[in-house]
C-alpha atoms as a PDB file:
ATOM      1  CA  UNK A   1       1.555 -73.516  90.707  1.00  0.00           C
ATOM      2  CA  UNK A   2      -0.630 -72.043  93.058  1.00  0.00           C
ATOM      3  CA  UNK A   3       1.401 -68.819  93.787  1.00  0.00           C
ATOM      4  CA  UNK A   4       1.806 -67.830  89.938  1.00  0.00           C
ATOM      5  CA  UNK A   5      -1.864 -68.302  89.868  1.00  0.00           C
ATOM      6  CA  UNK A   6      -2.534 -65.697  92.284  1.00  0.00           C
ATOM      7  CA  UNK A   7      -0.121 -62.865  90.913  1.00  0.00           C
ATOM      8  CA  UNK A   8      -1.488 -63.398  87.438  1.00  0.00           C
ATOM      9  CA  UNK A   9      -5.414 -62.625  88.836  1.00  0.00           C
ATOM     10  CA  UNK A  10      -3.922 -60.306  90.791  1.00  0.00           C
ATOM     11  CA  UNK A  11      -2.078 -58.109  87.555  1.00  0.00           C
ATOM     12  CA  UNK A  12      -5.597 -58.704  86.096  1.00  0.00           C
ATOM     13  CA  UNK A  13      -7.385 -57.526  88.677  1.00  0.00           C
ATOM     14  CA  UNK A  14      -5.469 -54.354  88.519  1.00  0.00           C
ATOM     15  CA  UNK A  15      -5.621 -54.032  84.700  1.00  0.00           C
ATOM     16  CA  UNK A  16      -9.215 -54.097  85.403  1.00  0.00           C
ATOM     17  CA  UNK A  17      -9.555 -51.573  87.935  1.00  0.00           C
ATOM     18  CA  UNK A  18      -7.630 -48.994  86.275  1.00  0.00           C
ATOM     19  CA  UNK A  19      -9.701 -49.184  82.764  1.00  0.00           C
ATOM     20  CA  UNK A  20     -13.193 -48.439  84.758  1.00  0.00           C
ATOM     21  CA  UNK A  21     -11.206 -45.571  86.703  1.00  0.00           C
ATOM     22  CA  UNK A  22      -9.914 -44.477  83.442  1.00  0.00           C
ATOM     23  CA  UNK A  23     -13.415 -44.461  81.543  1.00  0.00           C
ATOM     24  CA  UNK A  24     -15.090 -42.380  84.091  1.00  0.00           C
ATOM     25  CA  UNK A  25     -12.479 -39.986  84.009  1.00  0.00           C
ATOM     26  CA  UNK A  26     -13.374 -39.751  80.628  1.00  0.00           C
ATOM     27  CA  UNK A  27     -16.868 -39.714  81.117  1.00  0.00           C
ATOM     28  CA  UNK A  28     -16.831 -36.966  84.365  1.00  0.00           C
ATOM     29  CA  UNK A  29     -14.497 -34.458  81.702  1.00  0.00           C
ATOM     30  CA  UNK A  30     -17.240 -34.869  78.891  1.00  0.00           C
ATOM     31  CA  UNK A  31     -19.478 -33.997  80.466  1.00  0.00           C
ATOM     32  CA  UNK A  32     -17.861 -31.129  82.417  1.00  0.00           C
ATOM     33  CA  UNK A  33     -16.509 -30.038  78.864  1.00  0.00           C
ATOM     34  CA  UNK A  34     -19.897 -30.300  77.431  1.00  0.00           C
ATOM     35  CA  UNK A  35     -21.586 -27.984  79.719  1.00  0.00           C
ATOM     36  CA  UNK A  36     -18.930 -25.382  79.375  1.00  0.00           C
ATOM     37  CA  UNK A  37     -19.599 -25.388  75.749  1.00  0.00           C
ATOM     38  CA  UNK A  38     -23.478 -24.944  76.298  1.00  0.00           C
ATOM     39  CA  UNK A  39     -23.109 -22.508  78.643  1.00  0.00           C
ATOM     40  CA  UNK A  40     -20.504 -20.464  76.810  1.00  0.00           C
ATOM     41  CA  UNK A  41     -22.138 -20.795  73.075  1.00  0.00           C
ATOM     42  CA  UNK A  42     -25.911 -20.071  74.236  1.00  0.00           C
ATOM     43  CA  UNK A  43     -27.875 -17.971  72.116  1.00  0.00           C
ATOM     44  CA  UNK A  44     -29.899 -16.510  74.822  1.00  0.00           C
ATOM     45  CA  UNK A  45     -26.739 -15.872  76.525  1.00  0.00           C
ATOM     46  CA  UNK A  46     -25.487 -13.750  73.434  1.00  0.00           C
ATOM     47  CA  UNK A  47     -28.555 -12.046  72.757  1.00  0.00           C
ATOM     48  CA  UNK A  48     -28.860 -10.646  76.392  1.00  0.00           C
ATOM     49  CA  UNK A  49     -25.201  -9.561  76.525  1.00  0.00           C
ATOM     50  CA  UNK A  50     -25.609  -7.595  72.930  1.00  0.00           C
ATOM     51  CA  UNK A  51     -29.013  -6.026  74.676  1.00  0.00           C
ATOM     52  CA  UNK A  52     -26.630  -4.929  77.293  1.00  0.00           C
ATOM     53  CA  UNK A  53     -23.841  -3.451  75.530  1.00  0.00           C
ATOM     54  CA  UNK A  54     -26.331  -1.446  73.230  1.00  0.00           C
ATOM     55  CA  UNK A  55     -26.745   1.961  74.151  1.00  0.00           C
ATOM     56  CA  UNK A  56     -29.589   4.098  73.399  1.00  0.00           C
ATOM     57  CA  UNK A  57     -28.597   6.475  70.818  1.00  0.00           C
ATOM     58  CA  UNK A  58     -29.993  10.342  70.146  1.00  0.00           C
ATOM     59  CA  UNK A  59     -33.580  10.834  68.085  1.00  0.00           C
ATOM     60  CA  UNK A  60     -32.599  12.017  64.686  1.00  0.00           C
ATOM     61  CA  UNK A  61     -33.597  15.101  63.704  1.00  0.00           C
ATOM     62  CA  UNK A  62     -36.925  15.473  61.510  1.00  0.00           C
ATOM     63  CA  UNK A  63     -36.211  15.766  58.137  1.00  0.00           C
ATOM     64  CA  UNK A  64     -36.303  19.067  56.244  1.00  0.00           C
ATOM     65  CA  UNK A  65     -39.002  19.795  54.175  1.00  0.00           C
ATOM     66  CA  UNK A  66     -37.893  19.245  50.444  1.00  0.00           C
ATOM     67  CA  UNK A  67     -38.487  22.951  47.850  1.00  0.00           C
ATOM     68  CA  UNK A  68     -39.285  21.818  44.535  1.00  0.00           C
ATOM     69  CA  UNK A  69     -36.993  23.656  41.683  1.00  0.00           C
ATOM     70  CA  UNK A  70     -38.229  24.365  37.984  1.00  0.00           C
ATOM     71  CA  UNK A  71     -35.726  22.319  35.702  1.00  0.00           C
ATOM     72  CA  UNK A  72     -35.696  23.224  32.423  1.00  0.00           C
ATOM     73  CA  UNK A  73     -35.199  20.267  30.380  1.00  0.00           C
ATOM     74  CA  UNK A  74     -33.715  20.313  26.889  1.00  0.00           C
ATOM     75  CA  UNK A  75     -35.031  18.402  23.968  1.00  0.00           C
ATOM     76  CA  UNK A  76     -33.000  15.393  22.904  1.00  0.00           C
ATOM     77  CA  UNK A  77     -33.299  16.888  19.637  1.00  0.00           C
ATOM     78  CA  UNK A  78     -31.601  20.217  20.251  1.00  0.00           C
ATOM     79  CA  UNK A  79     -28.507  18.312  22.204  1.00  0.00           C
ATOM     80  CA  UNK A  80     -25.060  19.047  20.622  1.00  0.00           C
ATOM     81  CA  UNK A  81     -22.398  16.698  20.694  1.00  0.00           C
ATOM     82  CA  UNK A  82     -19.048  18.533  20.168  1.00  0.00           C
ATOM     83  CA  UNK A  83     -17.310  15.195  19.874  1.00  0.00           C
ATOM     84  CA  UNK A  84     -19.789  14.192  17.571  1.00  0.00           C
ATOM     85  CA  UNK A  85     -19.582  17.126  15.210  1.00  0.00           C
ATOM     86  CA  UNK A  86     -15.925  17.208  15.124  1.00  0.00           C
ATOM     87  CA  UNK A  87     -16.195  13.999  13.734  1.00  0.00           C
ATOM     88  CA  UNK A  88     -18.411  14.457  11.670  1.00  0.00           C
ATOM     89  CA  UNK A  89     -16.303  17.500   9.901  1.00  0.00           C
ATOM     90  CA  UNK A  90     -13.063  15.410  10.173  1.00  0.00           C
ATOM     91  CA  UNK A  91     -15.243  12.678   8.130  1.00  0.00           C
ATOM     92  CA  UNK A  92     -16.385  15.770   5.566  1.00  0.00           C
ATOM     93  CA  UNK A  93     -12.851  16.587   4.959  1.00  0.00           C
ATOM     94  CA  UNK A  94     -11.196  13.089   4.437  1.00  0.00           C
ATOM     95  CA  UNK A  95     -13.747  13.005   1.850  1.00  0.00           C
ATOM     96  CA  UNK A  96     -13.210  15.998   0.041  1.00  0.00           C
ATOM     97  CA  UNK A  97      -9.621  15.679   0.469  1.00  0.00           C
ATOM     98  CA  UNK A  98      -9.941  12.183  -1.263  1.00  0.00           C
ATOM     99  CA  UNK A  99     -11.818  13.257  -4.179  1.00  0.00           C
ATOM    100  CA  UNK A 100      -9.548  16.292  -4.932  1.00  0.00           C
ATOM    101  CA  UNK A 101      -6.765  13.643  -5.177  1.00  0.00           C
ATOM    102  CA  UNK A 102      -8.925  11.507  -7.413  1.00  0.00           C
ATOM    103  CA  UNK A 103      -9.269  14.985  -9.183  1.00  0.00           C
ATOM    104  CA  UNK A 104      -5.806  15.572  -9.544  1.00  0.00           C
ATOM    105  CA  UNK A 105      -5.005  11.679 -10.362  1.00  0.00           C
ATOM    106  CA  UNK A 106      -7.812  12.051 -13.573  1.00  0.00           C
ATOM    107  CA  UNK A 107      -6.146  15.142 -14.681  1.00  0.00           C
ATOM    108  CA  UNK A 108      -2.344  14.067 -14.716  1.00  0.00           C
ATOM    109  CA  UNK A 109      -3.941  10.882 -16.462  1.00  0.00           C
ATOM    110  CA  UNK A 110      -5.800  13.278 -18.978  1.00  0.00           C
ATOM    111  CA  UNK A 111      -2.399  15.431 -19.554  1.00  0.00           C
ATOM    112  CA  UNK A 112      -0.304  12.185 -20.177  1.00  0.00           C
ATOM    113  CA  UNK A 113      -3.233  11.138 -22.664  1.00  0.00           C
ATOM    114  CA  UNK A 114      -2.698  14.820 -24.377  1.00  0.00           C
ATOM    115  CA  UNK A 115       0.820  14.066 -24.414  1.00  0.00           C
ATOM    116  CA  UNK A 116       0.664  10.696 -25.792  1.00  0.00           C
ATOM    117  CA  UNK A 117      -2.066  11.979 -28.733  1.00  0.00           C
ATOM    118  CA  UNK A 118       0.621  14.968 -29.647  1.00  0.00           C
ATOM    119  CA  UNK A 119       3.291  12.970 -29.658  1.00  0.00           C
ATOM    120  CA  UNK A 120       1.563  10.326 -31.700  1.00  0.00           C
ATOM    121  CA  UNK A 121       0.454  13.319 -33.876  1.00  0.00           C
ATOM    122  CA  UNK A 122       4.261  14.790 -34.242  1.00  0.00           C
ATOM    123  CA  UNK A 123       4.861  11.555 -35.438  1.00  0.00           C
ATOM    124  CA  UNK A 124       2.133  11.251 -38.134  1.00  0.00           C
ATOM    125  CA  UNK A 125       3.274  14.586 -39.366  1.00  0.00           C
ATOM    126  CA  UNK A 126       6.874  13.699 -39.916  1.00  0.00           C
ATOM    127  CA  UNK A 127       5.755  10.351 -41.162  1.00  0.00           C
ATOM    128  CA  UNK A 128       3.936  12.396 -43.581  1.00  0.00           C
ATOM    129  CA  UNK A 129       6.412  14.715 -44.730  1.00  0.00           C
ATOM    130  CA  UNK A 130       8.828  12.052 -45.275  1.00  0.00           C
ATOM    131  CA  UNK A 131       6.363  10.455 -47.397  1.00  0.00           C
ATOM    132  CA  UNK A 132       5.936  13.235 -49.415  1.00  0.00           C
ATOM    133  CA  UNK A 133      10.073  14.125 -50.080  1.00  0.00           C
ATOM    134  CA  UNK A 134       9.984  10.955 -51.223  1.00  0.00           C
ATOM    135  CA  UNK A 135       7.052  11.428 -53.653  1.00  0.00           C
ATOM    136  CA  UNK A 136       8.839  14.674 -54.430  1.00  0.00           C
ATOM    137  CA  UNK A 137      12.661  13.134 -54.737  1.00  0.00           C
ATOM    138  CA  UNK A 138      10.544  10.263 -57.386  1.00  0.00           C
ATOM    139  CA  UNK A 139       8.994  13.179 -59.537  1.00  0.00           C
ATOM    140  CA  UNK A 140      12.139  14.658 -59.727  1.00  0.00           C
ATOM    141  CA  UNK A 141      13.971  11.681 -60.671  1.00  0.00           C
ATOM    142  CA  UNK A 142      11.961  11.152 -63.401  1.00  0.00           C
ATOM    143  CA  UNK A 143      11.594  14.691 -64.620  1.00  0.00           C
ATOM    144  CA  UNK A 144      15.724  13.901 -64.245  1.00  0.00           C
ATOM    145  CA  UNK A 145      15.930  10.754 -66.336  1.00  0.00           C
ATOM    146  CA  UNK A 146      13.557  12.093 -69.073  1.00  0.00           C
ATOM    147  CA  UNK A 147      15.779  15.294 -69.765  1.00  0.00           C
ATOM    148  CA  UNK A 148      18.877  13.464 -69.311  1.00  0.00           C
ATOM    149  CA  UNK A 149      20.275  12.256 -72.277  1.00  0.00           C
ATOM    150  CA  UNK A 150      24.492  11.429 -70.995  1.00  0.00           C
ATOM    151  CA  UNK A 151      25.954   8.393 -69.723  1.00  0.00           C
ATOM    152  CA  UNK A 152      24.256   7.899 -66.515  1.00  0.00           C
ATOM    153  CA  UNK A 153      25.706   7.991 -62.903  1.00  0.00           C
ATOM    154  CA  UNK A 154      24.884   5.650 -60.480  1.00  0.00           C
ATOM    155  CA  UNK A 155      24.505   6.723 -57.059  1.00  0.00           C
ATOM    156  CA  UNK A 156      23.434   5.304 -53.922  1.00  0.00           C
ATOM    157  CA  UNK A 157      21.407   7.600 -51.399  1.00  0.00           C
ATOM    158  CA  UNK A 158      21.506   6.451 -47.349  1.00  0.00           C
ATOM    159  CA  UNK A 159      18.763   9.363 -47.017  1.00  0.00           C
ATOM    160  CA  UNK A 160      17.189  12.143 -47.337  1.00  0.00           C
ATOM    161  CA  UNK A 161      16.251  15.334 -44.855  1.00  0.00           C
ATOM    162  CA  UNK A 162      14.323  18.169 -44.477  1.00  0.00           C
ATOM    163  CA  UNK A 163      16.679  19.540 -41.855  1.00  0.00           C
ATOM    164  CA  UNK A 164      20.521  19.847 -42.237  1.00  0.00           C
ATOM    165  CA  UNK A 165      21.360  18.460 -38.546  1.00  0.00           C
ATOM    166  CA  UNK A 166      19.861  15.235 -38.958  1.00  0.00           C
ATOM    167  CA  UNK A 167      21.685  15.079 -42.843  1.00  0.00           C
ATOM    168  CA  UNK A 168      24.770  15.655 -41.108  1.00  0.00           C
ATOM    169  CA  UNK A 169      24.318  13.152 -38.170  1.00  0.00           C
ATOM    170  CA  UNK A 170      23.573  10.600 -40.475  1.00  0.00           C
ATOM    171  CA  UNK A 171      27.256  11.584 -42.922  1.00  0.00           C
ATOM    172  CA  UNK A 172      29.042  11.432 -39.492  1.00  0.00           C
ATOM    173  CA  UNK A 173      27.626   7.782 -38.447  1.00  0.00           C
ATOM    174  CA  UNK A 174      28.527   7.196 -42.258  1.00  0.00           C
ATOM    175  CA  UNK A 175      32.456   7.944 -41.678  1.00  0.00           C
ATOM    176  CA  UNK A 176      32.550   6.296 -38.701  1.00  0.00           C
ATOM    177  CA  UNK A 177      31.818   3.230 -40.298  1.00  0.00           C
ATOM    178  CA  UNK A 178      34.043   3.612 -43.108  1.00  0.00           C
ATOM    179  CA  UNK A 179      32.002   4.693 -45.970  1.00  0.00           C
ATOM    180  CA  UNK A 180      32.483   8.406 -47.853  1.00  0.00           C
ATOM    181  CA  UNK A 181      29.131   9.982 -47.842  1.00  0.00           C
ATOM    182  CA  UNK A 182      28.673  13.277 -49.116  1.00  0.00           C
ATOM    183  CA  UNK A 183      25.886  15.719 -48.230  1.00  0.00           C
ATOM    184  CA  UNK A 184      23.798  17.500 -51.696  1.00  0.00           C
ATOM    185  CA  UNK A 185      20.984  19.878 -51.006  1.00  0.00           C
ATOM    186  CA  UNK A 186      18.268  20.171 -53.932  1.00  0.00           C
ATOM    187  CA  UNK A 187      15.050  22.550 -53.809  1.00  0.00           C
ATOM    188  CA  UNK A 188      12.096  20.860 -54.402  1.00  0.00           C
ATOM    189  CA  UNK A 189       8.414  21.470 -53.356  1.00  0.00           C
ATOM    190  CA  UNK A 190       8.328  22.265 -50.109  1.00  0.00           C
ATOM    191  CA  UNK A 191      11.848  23.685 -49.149  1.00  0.00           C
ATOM    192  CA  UNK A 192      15.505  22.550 -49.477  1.00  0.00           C
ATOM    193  CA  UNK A 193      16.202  18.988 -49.086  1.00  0.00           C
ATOM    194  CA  UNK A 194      19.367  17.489 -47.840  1.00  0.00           C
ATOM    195  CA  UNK A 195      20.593  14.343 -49.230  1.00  0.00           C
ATOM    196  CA  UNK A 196      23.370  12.210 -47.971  1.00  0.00           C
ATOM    197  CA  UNK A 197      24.894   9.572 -50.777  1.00  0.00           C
ATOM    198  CA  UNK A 198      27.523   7.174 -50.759  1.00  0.00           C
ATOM    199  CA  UNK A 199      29.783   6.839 -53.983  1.00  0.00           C
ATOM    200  CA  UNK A 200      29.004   7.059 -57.694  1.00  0.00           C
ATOM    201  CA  UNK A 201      29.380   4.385 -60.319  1.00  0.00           C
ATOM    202  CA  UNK A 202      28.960   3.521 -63.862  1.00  0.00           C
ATOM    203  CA  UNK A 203      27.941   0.303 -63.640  1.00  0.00           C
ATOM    204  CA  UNK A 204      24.574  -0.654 -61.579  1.00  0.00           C
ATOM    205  CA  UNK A 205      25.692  -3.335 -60.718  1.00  0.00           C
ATOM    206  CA  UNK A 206      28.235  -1.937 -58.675  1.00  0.00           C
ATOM    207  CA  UNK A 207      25.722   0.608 -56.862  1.00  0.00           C
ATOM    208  CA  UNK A 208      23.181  -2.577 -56.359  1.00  0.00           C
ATOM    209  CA  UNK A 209      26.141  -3.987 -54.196  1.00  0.00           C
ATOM    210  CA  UNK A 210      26.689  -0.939 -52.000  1.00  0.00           C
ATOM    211  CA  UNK A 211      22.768  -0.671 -51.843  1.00  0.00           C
ATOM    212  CA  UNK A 212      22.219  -3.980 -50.698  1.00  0.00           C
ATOM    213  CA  UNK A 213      24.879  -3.725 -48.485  1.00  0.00           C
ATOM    214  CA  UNK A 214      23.737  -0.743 -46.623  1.00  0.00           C
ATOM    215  CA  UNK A 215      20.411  -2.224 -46.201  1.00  0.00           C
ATOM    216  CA  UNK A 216      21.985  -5.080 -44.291  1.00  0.00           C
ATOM    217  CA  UNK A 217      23.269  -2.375 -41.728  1.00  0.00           C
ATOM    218  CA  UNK A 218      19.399  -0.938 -41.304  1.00  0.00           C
ATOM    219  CA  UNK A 219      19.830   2.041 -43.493  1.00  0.00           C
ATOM    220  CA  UNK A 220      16.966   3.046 -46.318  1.00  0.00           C
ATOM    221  CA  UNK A 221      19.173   3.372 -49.449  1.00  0.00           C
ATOM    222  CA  UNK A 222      18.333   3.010 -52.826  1.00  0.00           C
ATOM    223  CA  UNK A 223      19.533   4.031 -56.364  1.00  0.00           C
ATOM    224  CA  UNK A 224      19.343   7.187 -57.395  1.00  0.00           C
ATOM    225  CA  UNK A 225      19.876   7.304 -61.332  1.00  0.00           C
ATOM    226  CA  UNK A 226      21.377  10.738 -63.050  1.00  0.00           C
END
């Protein structure tokens, strides 16, 4: 008991020794380290050995002595921009080019207006003219009927024309539907007029038939007694 008593004080003893050797390692290289550090990062130290290294560099030469110049400075008034009137003309012609196309838009619009009125007026005319063959065609019928003193003829008229082209378009539609129309031309007031009439009968009744039945296909007929 006595011998592992001593060994263990002993290991101790050693444990001991070598922590207090170890700390003032430690505390010798601190403070060796420490004073490097101050003696390497010293401001005094830096200051001198930038004082050295400067060198004294040459005077400069005195300045020269400064000339004053007349400038002759322009108005802000009388400045040109180019840029600025280019822009301004480019601005000047997109206008007028804009209201000569208005222009031109207002007078096609105007011509089609002119158009439009003659057109409506060609129409009025003819509307007219018709209007007054037929007044013409009805004196004449009854001028007919009160100098007409024979059995009286029936017939039924699809129309009636001042010009001989439209009489004849209007026989040719005729045919092709399988009628037999016949063209008569009569003088009247106001020129030669061209009639185109579809069969004649004795009996009224008959011609009421083919009148009313022509109607039904859009044409304008009606009796004409002789």
């Amino acid at each position: 008991m006595k011998r592992r008593f001593k060994k263990k004080d002993l290991f101790w003893l050693k444990v001991g020794v070598g922590g207090i050797g170890v700390l003032l390692i430690s505390i010798l290289f601190g403070h060796l380290l420490g004073s490097y550090m101050t003696k390497a990062f010293s401001p005094r130290r830096s200051i001198i050995e930038v004082k050295g290294s400067l060198k004294k560099s040459p005077p400069l030469p005195p300045p020269e002595p400064l000339v004053e110049e007349e400038v002759e400075v322009t108005p802000l008034t009388e400045l040109e921009s180019p840029t600025g009137q280019k822009t301004e003309d480019r601005g000047q012609k997109t206008e007028d080019r804009g209201q000569k196309t208005e222009d031109r838009g207002q007078k096609t619009e105007d011509r089609g207006q002119k158009t439009e009125d003659r057109g409506q007026k060609t129409e009025d005319r003819g509307q007219k003219t018709e209007d007054r063959g037929q007044k013409t065609e009805d004196r004449g019928q009854k001028t007919e009927d009160r100098g007409q003193k024979m059995p009286s003829i029936y017939r039924v008229q699809a129309g009636v024309f001042i010009q001989r082209d439209n009489a004849e378009k209007l026989t040719e539609k005729l045919k092709a539907e399988g009628y037999s129309p016949y063209l008569k031309s009569i003088e009247k007031e106001g020129g030669r007029w061209y009639r185109v009439q579809v069969g004649a009968f004795k009996d009224r009744l008959n011609a009421q038939e083919l009148t009313n039945e022509l109607k039904r296909r859009g044409y304008p007929a009606y009796i004409i007694e002789e």
